[in-house]
Protein backbone atom coordinates (compact mmCIF):
# COMPACT_ATOMS: atom_id res chain seq x y z
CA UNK A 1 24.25 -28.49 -14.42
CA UNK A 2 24.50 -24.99 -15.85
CA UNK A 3 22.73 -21.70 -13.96
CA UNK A 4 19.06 -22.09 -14.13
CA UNK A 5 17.35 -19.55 -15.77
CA UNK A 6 14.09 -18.56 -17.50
CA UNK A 7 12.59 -21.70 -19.15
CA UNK A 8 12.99 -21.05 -22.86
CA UNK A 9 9.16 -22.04 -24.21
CA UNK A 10 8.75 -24.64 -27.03
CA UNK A 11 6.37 -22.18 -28.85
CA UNK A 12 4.63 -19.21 -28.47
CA UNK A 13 2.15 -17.59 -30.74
CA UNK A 14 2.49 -14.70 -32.45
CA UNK A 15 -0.17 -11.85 -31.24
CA UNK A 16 -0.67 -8.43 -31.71
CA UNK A 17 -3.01 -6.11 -31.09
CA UNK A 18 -4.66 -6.28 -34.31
CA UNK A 19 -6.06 -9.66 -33.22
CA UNK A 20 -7.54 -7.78 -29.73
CA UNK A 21 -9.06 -5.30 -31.90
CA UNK A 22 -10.87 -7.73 -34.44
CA UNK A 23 -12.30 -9.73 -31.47
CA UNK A 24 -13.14 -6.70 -29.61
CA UNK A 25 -15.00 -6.09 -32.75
CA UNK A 26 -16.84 -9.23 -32.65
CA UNK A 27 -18.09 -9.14 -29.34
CA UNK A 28 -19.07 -5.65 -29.89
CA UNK A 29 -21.58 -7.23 -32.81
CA UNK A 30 -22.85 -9.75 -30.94
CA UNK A 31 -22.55 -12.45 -33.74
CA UNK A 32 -19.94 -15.39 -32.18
CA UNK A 33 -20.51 -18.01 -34.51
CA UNK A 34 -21.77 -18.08 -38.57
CA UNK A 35 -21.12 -14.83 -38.96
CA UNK A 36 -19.21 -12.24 -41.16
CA UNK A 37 -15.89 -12.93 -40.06
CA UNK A 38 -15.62 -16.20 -40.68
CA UNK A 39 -16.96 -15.85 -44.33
CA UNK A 40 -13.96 -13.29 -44.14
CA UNK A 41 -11.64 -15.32 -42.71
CA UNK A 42 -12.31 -18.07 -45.61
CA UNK A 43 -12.15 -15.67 -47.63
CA UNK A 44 -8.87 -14.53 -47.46
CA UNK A 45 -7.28 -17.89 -47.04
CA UNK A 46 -8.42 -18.93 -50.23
CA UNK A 47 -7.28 -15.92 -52.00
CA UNK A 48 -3.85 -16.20 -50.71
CA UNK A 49 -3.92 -19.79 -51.33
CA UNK A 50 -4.86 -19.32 -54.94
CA UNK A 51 -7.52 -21.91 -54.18
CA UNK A 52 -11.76 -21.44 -55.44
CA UNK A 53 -12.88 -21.49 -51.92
CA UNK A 54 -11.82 -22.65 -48.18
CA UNK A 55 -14.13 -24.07 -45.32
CA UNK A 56 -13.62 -23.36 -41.57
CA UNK A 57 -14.02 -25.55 -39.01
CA UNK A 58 -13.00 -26.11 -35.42
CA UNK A 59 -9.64 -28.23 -35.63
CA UNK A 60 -7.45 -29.92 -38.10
CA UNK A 61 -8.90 -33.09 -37.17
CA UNK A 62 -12.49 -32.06 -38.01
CA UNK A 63 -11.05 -30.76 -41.41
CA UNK A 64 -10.19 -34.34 -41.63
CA UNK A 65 -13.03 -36.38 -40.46
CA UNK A 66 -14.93 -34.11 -43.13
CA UNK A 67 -12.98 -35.15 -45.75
CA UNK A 68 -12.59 -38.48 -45.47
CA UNK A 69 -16.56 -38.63 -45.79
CA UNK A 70 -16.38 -36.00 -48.70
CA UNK A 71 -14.05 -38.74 -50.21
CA UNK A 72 -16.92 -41.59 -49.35
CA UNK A 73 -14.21 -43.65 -47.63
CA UNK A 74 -16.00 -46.04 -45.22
CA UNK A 75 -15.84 -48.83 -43.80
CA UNK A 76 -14.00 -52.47 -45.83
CA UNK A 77 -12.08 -49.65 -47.26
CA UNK A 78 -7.97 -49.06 -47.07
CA UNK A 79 -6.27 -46.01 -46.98
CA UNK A 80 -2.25 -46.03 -47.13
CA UNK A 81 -0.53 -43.32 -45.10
CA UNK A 82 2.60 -42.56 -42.89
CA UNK A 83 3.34 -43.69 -39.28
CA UNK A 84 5.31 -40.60 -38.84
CA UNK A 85 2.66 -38.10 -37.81
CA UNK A 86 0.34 -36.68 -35.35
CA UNK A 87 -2.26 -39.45 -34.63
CA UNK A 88 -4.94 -37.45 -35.75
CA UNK A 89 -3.92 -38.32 -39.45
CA UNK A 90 -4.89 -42.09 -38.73
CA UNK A 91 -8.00 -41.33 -36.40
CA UNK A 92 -9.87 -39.32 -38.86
CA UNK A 93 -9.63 -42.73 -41.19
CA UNK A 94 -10.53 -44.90 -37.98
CA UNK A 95 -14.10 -42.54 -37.49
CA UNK A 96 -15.39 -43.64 -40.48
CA UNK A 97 -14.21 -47.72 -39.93
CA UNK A 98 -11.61 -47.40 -42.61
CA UNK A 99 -8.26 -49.09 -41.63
CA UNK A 100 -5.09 -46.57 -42.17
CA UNK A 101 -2.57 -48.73 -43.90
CA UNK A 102 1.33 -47.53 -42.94
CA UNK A 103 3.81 -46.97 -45.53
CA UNK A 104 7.39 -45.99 -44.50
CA UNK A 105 9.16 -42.72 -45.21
CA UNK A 106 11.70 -41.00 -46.86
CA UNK A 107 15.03 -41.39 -44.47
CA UNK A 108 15.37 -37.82 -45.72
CA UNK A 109 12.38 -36.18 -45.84
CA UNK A 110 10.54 -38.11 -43.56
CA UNK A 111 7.43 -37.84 -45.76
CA UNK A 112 5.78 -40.98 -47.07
CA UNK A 113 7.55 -42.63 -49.53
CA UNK A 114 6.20 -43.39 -52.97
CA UNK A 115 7.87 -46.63 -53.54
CA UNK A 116 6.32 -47.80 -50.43
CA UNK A 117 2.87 -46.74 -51.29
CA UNK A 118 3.25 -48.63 -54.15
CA UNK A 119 4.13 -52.22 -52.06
CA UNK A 120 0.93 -51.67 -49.85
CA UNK A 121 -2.05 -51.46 -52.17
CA UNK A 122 -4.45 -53.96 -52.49
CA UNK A 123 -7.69 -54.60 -54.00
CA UNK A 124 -8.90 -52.75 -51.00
CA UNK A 125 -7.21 -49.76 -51.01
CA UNK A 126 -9.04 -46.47 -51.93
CA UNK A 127 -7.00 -43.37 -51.19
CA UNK A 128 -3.61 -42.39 -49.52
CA UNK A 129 -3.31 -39.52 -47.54
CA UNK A 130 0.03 -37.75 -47.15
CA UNK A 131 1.25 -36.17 -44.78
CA UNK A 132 3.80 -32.90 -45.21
CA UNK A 133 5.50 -33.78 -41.94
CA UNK A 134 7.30 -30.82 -39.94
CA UNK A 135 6.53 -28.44 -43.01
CA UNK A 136 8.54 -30.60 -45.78
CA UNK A 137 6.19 -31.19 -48.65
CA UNK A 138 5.42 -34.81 -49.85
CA UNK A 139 6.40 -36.11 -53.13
CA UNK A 140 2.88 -34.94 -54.58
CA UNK A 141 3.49 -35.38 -58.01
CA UNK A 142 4.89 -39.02 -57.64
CA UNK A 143 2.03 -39.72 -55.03
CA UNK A 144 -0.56 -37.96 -57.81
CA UNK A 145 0.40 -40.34 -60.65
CA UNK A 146 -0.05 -43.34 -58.29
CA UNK A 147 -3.21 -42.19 -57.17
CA UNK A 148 -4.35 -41.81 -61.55
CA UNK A 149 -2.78 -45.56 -62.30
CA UNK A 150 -4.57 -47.10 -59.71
CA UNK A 151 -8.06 -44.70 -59.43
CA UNK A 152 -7.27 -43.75 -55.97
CA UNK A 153 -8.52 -40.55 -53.97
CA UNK A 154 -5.89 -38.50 -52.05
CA UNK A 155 -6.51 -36.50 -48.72
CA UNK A 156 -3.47 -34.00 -47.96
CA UNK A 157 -2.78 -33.50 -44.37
CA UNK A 158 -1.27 -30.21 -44.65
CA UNK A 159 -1.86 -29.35 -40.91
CA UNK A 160 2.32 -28.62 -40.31
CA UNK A 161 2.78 -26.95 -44.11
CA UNK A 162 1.15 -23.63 -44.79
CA UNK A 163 3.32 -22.07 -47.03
CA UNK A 164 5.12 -25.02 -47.82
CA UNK A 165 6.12 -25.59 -51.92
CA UNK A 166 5.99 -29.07 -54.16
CA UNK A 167 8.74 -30.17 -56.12
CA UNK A 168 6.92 -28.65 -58.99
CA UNK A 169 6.40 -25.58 -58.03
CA UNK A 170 2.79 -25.69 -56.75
CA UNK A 171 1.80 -24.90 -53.04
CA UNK A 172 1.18 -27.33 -50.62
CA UNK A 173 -2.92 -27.69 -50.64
CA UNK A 174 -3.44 -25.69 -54.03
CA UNK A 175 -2.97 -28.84 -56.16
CA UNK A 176 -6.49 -29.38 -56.24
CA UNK A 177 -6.68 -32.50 -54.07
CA UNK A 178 -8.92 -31.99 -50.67
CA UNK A 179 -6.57 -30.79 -48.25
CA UNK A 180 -6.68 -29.54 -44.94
CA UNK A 181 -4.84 -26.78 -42.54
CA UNK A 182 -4.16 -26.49 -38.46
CA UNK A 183 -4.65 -23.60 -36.59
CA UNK A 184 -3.80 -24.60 -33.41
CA UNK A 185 -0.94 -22.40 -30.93
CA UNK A 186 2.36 -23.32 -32.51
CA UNK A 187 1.27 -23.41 -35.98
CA UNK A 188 2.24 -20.90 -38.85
CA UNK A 189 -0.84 -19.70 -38.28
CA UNK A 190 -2.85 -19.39 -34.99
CA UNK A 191 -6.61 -19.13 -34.10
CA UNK A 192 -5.86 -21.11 -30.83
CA UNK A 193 -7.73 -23.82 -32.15
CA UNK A 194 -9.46 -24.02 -35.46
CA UNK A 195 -8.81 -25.18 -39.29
CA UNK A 196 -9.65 -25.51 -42.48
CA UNK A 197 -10.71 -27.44 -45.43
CA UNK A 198 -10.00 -26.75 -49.18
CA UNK A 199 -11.92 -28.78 -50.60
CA UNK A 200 -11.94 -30.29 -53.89
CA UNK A 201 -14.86 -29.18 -55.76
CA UNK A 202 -17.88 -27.02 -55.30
CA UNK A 203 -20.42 -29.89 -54.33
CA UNK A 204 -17.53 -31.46 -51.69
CA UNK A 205 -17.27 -27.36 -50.09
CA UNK A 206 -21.40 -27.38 -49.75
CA UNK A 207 -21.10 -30.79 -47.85
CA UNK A 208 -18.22 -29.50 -45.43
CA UNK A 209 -20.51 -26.55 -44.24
CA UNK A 210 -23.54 -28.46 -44.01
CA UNK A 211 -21.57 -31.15 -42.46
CA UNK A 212 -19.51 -28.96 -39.90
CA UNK A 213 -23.17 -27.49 -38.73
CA UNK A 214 -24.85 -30.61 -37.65
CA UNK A 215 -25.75 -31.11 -41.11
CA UNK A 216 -27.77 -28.17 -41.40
CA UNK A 217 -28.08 -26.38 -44.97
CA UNK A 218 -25.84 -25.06 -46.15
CA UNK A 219 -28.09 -21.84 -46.67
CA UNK A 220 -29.29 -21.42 -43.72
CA UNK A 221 -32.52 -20.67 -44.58
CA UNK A 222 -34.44 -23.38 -42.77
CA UNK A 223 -33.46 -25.15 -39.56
CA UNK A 224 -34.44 -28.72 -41.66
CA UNK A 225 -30.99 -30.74 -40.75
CA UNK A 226 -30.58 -32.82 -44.62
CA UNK A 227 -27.71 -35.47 -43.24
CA UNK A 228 -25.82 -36.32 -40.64
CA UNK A 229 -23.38 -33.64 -39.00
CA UNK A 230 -20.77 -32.61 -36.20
CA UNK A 231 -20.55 -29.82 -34.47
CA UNK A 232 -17.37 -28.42 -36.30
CA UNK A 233 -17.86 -24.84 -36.22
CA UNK A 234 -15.11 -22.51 -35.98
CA UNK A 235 -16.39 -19.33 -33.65
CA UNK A 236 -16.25 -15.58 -34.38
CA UNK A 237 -13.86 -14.58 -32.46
CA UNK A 238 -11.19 -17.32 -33.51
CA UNK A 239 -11.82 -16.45 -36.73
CA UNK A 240 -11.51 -12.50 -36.10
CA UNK A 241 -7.86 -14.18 -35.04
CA UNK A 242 -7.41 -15.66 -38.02
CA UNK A 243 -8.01 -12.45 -40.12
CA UNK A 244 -5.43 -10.64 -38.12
CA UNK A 245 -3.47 -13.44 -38.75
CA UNK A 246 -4.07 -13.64 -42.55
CA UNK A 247 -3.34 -9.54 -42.81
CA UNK A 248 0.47 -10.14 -42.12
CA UNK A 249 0.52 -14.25 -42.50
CA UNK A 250 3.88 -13.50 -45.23
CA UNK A 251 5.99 -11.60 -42.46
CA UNK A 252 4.61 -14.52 -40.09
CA UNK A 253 6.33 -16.95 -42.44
CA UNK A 254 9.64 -14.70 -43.02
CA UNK A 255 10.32 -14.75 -39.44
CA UNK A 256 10.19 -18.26 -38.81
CA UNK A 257 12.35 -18.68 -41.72
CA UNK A 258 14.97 -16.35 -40.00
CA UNK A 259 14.78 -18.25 -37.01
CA UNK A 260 15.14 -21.71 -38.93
CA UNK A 261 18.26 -20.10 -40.59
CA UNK A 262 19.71 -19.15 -37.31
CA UNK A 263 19.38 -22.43 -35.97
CA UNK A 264 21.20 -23.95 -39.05
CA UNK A 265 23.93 -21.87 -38.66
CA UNK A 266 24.17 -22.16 -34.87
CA UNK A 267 23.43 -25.90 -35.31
CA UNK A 268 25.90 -26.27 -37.78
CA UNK A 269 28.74 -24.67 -35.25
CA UNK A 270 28.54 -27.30 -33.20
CA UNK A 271 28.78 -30.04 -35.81
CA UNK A 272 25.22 -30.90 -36.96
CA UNK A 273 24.04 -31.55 -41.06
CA UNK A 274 21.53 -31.41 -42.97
CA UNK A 275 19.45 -34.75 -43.72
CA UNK A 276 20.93 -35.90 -46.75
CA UNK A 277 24.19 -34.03 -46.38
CA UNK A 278 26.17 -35.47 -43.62
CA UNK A 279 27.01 -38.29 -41.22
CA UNK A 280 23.91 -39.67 -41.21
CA UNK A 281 24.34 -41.14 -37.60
CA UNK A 282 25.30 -37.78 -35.67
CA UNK A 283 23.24 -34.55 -35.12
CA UNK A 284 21.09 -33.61 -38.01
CA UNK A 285 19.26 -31.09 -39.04
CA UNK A 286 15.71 -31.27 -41.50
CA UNK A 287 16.50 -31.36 -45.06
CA UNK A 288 17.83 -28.34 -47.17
CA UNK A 289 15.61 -26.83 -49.35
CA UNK A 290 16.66 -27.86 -53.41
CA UNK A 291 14.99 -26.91 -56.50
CA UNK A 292 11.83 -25.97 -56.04
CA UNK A 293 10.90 -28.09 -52.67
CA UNK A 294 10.30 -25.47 -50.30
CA UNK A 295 9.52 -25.96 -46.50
CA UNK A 296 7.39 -23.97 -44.35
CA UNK A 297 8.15 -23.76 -40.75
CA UNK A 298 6.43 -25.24 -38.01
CA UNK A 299 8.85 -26.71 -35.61
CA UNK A 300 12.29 -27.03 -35.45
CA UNK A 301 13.34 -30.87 -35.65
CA UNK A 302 16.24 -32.05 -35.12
CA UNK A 303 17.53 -36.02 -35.19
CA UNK A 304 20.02 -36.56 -32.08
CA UNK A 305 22.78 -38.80 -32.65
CA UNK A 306 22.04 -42.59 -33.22
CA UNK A 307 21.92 -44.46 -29.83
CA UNK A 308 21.13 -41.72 -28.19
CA UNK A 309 18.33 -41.66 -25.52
CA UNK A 310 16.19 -38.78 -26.80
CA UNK A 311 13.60 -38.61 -24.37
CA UNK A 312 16.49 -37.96 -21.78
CA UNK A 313 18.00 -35.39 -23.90
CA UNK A 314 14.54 -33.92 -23.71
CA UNK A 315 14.25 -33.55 -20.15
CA UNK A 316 18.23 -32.79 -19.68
CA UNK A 317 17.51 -29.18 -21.90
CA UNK A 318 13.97 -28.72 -20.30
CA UNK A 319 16.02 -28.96 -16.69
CA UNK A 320 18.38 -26.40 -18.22
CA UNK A 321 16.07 -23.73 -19.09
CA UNK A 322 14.81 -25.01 -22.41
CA UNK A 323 12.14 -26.86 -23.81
CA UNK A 324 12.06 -29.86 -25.92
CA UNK A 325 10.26 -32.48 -26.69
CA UNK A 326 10.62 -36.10 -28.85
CA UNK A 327 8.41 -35.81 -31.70
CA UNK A 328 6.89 -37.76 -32.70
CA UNK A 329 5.79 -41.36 -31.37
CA UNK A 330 4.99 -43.99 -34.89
CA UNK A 331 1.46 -44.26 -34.67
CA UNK A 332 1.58 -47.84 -35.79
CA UNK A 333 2.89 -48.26 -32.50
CA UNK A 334 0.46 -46.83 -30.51
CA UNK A 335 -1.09 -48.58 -27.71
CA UNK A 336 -4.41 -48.71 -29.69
CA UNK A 337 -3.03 -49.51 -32.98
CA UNK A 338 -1.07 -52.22 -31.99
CA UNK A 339 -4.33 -53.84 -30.51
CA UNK A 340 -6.85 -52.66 -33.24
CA UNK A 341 -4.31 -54.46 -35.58
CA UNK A 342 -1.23 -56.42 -34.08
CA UNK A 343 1.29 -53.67 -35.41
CA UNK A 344 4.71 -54.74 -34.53
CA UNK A 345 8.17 -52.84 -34.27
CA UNK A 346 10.07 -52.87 -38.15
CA UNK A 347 7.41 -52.38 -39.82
CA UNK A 348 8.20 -49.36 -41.22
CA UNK A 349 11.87 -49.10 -39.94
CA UNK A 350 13.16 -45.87 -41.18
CA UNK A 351 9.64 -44.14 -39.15
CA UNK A 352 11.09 -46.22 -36.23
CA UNK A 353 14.05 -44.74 -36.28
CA UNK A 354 13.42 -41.05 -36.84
CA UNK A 355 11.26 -41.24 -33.59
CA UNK A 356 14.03 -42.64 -31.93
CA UNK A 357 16.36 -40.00 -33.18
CA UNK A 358 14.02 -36.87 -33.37
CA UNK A 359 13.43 -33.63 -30.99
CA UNK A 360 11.74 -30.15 -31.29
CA UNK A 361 13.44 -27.47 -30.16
CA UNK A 362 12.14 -24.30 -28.85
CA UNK A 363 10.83 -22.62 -31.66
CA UNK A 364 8.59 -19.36 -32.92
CA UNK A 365 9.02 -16.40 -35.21
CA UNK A 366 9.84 -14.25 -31.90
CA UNK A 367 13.15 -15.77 -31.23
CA UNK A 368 16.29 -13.67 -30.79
CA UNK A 369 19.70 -14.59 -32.31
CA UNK A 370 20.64 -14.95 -28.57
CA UNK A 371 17.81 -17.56 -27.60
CA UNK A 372 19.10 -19.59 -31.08
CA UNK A 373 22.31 -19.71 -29.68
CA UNK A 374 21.76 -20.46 -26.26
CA UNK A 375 19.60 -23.34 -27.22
CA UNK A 376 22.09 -24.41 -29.47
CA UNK A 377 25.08 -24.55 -27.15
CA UNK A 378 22.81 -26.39 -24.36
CA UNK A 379 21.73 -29.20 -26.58
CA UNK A 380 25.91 -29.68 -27.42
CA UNK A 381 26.47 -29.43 -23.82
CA UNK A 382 23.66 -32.29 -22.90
CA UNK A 383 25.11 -34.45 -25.89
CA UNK A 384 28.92 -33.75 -24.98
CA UNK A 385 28.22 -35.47 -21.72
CA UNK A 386 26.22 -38.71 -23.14
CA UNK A 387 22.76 -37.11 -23.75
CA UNK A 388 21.41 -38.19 -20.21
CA UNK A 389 19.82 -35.96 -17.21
CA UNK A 390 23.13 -36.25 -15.26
């Protein structure tokens, strides 16, 4: 084993002092929740987005839960999605009683795959909700004209992509579909814990803040509560983060797009490829960019070589100064999905096998070319002698 030295963290988020100074701000006004700067904060993520309007709320999952009701998916219903994601994707179907039905993904991309959405509808199904996994953006327009054919809602989990660009040119959670965003530490953008809805309409915004408030008006002008609701709020001072966050959210994005590029090149020293581009049973990288498919960064994933023991790899760097982690389990294989509904391994086998094969490295806009490469060279060092913690 090589010299310990500092652990290397998986992510950190990117502060500054503006964000002390907007909070300080807040508690000077003694308004910590409802108040101006979260109107602000929506404010300015919808302008950037290019979007009518954006709701906050206290996590991407709540975003979630909101608009699966928004969508009136209940219970008897069917939603097709991925296995390849953060649980939460699946749970927010699962609070309202509708069962998440898994499609496989892309061996690429790692984003749902249309063809497969196609094989799992039924007269049952309602919706599909995407997922932009790791920052890649799903095949929207394919998924768009399956939703039309076959009068199905769509629910973009956009939680890993801000910034991220469709194959036609449109921004990830702009297409006018309800879509939601993650704010929690290692995202692109940070309030610690928080997100957002876009919602699809007018009338489907009014229910998310009514909704997010115990189901309060959304005026505020009477404590009358009209429907049920959550306590989803997103506070003052998280979102007096987010506004710091939104004033320089493009240089946030450039600089984990230099650090992504340094890993590809430092990556690429020691033998690894692009998805798509190489052997795919060795060391590969995400996908390339091409055309207009742009992806936004929010870890950095890499797929160690077939047969390979990730989760050993995983500890092997974290032993050696720097952290990793497999990402992600298939939810389909969950504990609790396997006994809500007898899932079963091959089911979706090219999911299977990118969690098998998949591992974030330390990542976040911060990172000097030096970090890059010493992360790089310990990952070849743990794989050179079999991937294990010996």
């Amino acid at each position: 084993m090589s010299e310990r030295t500092e652990q290397m963290p998986l992510a950190k988020p990117d502060l500054s002092g503006r964000e002390s100074e907007l909070v300080a701000e807040v508690i000077a006004s003694g308004r910590l929740s409802l108040g101006p700067m979260q109107d602000r904060f929506e404010k300015d993520f919808a302008a950037w987005l290019g979007v009518d309007d954006a709701v906050a709320v206290s996590s991407g999952t709540a975003a979630l839960h909101l608009c699966v009701r928004a969508l009136g998916w209940g219970a008897g219903d069917r939603v097709v999605t991925t296995p390849f994601t953060f649980v939460a994707s699946a749970n927010s179907l699962l609070y309202e009683g509708v069962e998440p039905v898994f499609a496989d993904v892309d061996p690429v991309t790692l984003c749902i795959d249309p063809d497969q959405i196609e094989s799992a509808l039924d007269d049952s199904t309602v919706g599909v909700l995407p997922v932009h996994i790791f920052g890649w953006p799903a095949a929207m327009p394919e998924i768009e004209r399956i939703a039309s054919s076959h009068g199905l809602g769509i629910l973009e989990d956009a939680c890993q992509a801000l910034g991220s660009v469709c194959s036609d040119g449109r921004m990830v959670g702009s297409r006018g579909n309800a879509s939601i965003f993650a704010f929690y530490a290692n995202k692109q953008l940070t309030t610690g814990e928080g997100g957002m809805v876009i919602p699809a309409d007018a009338k489907a915004a009014e229910l998310a803040r009514s909704e997010r408030n115990q189901g309060r008006a959304a005026d505020m002008d009477t404590v009358d509560h009209e429907r049920l609701g959550f306590n989803y709020r997103l506070s003052e001072i998280a979102s007096a983060i987010g506004v710091a966050q939104m004033e320089r959210l493009d240089s946030l994005l450039a600089d984990r797009q230099r650090v992504a590029d340094l890993y590809a090149d430092a990556l690429k020293g020691i033998g690894a490829a692009p998805a798509g581009e190489g052997d795919f049973d060795g060391l590969l990288l995400p996908c390339a960019d091409r055309g207009s498919e742009h992806r936004s960064w929010f870890v950095y994933p890499v797929r160690v070589p077939t047969g390979t023991d990730v989760a050993a790899v995983a500890r092997a760097l974290t032993e050696e100064g720097v952290s990793a982690k497999p990402y992600l389990p298939c939810v389909h294989l969950l504990p609790d999905y396997r006994e809500r509904f007898g899932s079963r391994e091959g089911l979706c086998p090219n999911a299977e096998a990118a969690s098998r094969r998949s591992l974030a490295l330390p990542f976040h806009g911060g990172m000097s070319p030096e970090e890059v490469e010493r992360a790089a060279l310990t990952l070849q060092r743990v794989l050179e002698r079999g991937g294990g913690d010996g």
